[in-house]
C-alpha atoms as a PDB file:
ATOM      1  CA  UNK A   1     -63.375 165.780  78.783  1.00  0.00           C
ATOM      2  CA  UNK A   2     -61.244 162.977  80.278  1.00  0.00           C
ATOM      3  CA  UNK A   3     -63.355 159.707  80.878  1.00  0.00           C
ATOM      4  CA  UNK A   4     -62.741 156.065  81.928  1.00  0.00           C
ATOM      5  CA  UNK A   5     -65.116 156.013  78.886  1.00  0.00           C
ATOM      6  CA  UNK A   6     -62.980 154.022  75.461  1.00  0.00           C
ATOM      7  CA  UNK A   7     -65.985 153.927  73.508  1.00  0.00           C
ATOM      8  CA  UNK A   8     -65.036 157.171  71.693  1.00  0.00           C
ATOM      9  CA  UNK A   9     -68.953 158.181  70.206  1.00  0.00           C
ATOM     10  CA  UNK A  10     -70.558 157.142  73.577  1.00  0.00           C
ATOM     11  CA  UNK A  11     -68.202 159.356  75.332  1.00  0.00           C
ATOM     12  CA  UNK A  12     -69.201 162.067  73.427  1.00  0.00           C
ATOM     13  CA  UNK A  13     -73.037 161.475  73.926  1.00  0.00           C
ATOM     14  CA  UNK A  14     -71.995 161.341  77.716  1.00  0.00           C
ATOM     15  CA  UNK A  15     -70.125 164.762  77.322  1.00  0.00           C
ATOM     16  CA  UNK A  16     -73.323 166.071  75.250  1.00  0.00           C
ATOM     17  CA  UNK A  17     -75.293 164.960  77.970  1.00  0.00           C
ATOM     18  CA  UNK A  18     -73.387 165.826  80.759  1.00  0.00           C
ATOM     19  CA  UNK A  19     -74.681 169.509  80.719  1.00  0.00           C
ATOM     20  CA  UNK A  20     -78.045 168.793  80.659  1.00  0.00           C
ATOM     21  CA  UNK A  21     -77.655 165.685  83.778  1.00  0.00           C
ATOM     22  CA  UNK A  22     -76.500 169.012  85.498  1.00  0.00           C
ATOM     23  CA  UNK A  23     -79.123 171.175  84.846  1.00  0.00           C
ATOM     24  CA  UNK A  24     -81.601 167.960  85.458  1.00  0.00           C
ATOM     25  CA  UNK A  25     -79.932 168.015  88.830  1.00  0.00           C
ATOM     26  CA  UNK A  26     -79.919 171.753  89.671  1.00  0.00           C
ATOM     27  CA  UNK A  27     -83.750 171.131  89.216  1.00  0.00           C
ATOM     28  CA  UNK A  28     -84.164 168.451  91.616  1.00  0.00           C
ATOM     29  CA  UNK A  29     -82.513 170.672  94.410  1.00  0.00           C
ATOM     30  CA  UNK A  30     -84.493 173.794  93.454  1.00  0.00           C
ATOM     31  CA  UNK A  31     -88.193 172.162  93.263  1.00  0.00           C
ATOM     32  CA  UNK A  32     -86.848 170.200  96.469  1.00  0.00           C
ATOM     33  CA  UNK A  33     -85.925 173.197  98.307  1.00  0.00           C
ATOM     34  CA  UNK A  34     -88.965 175.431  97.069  1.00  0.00           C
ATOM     35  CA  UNK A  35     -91.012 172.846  98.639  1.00  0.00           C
ATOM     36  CA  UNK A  36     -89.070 172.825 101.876  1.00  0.00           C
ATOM     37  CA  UNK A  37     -89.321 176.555 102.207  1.00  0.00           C
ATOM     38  CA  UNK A  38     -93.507 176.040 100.982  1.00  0.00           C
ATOM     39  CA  UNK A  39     -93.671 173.712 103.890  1.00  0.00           C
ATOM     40  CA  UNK A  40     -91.687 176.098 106.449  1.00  0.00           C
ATOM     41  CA  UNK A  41     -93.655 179.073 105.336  1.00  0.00           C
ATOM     42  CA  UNK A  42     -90.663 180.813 104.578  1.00  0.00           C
ATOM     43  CA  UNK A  43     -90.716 181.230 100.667  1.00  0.00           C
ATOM     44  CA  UNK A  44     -91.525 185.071  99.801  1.00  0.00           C
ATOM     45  CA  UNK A  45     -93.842 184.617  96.759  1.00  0.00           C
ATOM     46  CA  UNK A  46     -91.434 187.230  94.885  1.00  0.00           C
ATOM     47  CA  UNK A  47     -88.619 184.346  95.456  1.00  0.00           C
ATOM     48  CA  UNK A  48     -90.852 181.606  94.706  1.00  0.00           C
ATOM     49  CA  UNK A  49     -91.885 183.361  90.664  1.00  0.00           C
ATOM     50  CA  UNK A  50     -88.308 183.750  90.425  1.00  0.00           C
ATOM     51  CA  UNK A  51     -87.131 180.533  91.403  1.00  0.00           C
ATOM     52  CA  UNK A  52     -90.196 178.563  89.359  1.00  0.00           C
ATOM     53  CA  UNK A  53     -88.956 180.455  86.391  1.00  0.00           C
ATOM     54  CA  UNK A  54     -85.266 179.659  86.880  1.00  0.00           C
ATOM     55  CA  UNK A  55     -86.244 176.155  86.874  1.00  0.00           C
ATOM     56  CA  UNK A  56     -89.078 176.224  83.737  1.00  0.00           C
ATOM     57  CA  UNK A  57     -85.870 177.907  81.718  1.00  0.00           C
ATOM     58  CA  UNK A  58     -83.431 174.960  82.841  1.00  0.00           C
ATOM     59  CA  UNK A  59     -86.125 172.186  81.634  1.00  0.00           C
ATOM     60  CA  UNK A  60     -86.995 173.961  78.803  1.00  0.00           C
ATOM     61  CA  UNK A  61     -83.024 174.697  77.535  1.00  0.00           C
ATOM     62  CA  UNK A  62     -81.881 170.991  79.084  1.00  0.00           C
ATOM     63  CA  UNK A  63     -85.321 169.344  77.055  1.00  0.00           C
ATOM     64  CA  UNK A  64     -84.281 171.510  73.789  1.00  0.00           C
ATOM     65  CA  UNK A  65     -80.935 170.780  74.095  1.00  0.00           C
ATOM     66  CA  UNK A  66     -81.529 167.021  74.633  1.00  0.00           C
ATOM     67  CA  UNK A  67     -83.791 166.534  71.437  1.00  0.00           C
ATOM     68  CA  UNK A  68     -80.394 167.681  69.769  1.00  0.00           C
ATOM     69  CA  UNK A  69     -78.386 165.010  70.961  1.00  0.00           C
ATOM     70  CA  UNK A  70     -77.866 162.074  68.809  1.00  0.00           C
ATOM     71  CA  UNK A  71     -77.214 158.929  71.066  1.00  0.00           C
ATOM     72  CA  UNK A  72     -75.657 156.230  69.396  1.00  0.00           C
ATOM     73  CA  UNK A  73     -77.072 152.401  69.950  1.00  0.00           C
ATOM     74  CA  UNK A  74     -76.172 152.099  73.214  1.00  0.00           C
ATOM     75  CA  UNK A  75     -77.242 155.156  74.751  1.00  0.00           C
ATOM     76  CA  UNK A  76     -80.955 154.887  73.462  1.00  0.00           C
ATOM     77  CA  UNK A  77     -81.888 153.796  76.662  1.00  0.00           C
ATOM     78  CA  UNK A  78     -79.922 156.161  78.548  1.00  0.00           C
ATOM     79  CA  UNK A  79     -81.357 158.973  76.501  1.00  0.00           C
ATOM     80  CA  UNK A  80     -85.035 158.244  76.742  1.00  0.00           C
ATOM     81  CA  UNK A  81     -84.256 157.452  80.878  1.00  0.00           C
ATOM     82  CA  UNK A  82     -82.792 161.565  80.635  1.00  0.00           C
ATOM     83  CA  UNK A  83     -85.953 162.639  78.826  1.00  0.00           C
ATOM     84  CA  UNK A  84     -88.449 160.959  81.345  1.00  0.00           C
ATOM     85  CA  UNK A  85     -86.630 162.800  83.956  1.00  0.00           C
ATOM     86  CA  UNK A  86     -86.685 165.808  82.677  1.00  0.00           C
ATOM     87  CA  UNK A  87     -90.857 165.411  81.664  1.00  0.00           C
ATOM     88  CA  UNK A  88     -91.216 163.757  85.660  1.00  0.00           C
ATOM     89  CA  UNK A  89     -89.196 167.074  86.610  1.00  0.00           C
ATOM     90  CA  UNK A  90     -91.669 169.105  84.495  1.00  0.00           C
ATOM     91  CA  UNK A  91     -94.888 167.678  86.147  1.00  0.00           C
ATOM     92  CA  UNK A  92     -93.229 168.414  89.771  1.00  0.00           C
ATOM     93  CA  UNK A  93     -92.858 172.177  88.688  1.00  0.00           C
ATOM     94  CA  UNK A  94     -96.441 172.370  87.769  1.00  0.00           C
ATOM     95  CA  UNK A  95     -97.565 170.878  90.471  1.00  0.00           C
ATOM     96  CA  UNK A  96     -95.327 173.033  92.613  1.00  0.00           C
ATOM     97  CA  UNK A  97     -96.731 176.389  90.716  1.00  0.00           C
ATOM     98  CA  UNK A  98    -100.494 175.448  90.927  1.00  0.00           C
ATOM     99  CA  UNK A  99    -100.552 174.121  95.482  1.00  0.00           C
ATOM    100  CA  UNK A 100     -97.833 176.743  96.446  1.00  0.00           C
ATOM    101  CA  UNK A 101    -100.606 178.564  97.913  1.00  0.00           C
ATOM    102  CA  UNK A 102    -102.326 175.364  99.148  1.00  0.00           C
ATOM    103  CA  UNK A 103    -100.104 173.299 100.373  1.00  0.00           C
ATOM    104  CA  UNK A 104    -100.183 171.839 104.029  1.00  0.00           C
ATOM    105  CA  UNK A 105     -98.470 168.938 106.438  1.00  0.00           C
ATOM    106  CA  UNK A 106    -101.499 166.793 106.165  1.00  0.00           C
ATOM    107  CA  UNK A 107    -102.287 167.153 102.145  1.00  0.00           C
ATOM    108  CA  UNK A 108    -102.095 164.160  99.718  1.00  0.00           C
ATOM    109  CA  UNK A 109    -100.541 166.463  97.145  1.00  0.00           C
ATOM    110  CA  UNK A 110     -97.761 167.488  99.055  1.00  0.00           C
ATOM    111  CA  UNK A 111     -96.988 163.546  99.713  1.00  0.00           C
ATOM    112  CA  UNK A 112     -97.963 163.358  95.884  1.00  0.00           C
ATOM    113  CA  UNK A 113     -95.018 166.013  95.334  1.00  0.00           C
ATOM    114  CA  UNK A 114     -92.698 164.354  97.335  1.00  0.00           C
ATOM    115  CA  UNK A 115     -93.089 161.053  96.338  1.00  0.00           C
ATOM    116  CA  UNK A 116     -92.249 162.634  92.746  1.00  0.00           C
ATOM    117  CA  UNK A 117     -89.340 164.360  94.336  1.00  0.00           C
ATOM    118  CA  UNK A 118     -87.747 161.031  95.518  1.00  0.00           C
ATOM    119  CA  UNK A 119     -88.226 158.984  92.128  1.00  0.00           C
ATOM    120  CA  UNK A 120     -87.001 162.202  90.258  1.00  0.00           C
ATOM    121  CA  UNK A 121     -83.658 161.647  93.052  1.00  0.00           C
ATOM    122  CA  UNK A 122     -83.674 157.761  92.147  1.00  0.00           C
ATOM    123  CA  UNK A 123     -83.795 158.508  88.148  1.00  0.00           C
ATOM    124  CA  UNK A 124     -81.100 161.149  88.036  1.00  0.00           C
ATOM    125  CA  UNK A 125     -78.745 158.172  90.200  1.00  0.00           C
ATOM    126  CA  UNK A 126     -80.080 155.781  86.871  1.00  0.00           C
ATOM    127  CA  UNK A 127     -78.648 158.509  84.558  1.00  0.00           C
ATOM    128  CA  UNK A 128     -75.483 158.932  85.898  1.00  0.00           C
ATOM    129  CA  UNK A 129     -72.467 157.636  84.848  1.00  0.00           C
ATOM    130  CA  UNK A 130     -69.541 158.570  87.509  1.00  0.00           C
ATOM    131  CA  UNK A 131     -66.627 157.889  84.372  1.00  0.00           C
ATOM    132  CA  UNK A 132     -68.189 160.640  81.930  1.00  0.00           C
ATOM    133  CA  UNK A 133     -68.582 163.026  85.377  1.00  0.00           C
ATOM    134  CA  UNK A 134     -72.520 162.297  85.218  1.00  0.00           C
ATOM    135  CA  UNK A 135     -72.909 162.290  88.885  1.00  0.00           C
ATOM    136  CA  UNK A 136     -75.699 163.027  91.875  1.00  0.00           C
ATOM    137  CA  UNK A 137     -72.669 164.862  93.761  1.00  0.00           C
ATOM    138  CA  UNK A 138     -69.011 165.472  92.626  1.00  0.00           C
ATOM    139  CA  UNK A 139     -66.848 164.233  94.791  1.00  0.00           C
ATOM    140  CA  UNK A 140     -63.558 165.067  92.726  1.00  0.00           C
ATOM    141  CA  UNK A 141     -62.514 168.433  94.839  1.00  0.00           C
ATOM    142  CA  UNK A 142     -63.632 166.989  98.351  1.00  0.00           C
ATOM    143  CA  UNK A 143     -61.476 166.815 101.164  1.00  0.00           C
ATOM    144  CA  UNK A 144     -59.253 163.289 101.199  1.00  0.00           C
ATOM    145  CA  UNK A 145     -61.914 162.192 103.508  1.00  0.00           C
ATOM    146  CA  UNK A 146     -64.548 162.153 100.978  1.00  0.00           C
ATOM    147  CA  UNK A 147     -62.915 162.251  97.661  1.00  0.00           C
ATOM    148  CA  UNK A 148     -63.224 158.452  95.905  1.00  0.00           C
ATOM    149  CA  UNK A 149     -60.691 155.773  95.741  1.00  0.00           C
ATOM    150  CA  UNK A 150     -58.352 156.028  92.520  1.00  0.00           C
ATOM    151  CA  UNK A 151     -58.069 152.944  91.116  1.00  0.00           C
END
């Protein structure tokens, strides 16, 4: 992978890594839109199995995977931040699985969810790291519009 990245074994952590950020961040849009469609009543309970288990195979692979990884020195941090997220993404899924059938506008676990949901968004923008293509959104095919600055 081609980084901005010179430190040549951190750049490999990042490209380690950079498969399970994605899957981290496949996560937060599929427990984020599972609880949209809870809240809109539109999420057939079929779906919903199929898209909890979809998401308990991502953490699980992405959590496996990420044990695997050895982060030099200066990615310890970064490392342990990727692991909290994926635990913090974990807890949101169970959460998700056990109210999907109780959930309403007015209940303290769905703010409980969402508030999870939003520090889940804020921890994935910790983790990333635009110069080893660890990003929230990718930017690099958009129209000239939206596509970043070269430097």
């Amino acid at each position: 992978m081609k980084s901005g990245i010179k430190d040549e074994v951190l750049a490999s952590y990042l490209s380690d890594t950079r498969p399970l950020y994605d899957a981290a961040k496949r996560c937060v849009g599929q427990l984020s839109g599972i609880l949209l469609l809870l809240q809109t009543d539109s999420l057939d309970r079929n779906r919903n199995d199929l898209l909890l288990a979809s998401v308990t195979r991502q953490l699980r692979e992405a959590t496996d995977r990420l044990g695997a990884v050895k982060a030099p020195p200066k990615a310890a941090r970064h490392q342990a931040a990727l692991a909290d997220l994926l635990v913090l993404l974990g807890r949101i899924l169970s959460r998700l699985d056990r109210l999907a059938d109780l959930i309403d506008p007015a209940s303290p676990d769905l703010d409980a969810v969402v508030d999870a949901l939003f520090f889940a968004q804020r921890s994935l923008r910790m983790v990333s790291e635009p110069s080893a293509g660890l990003t929230p959104v990718d930017f690099t095919a958009a129209c000239c519009n939206c596509r970043p600055a070269k430097n």
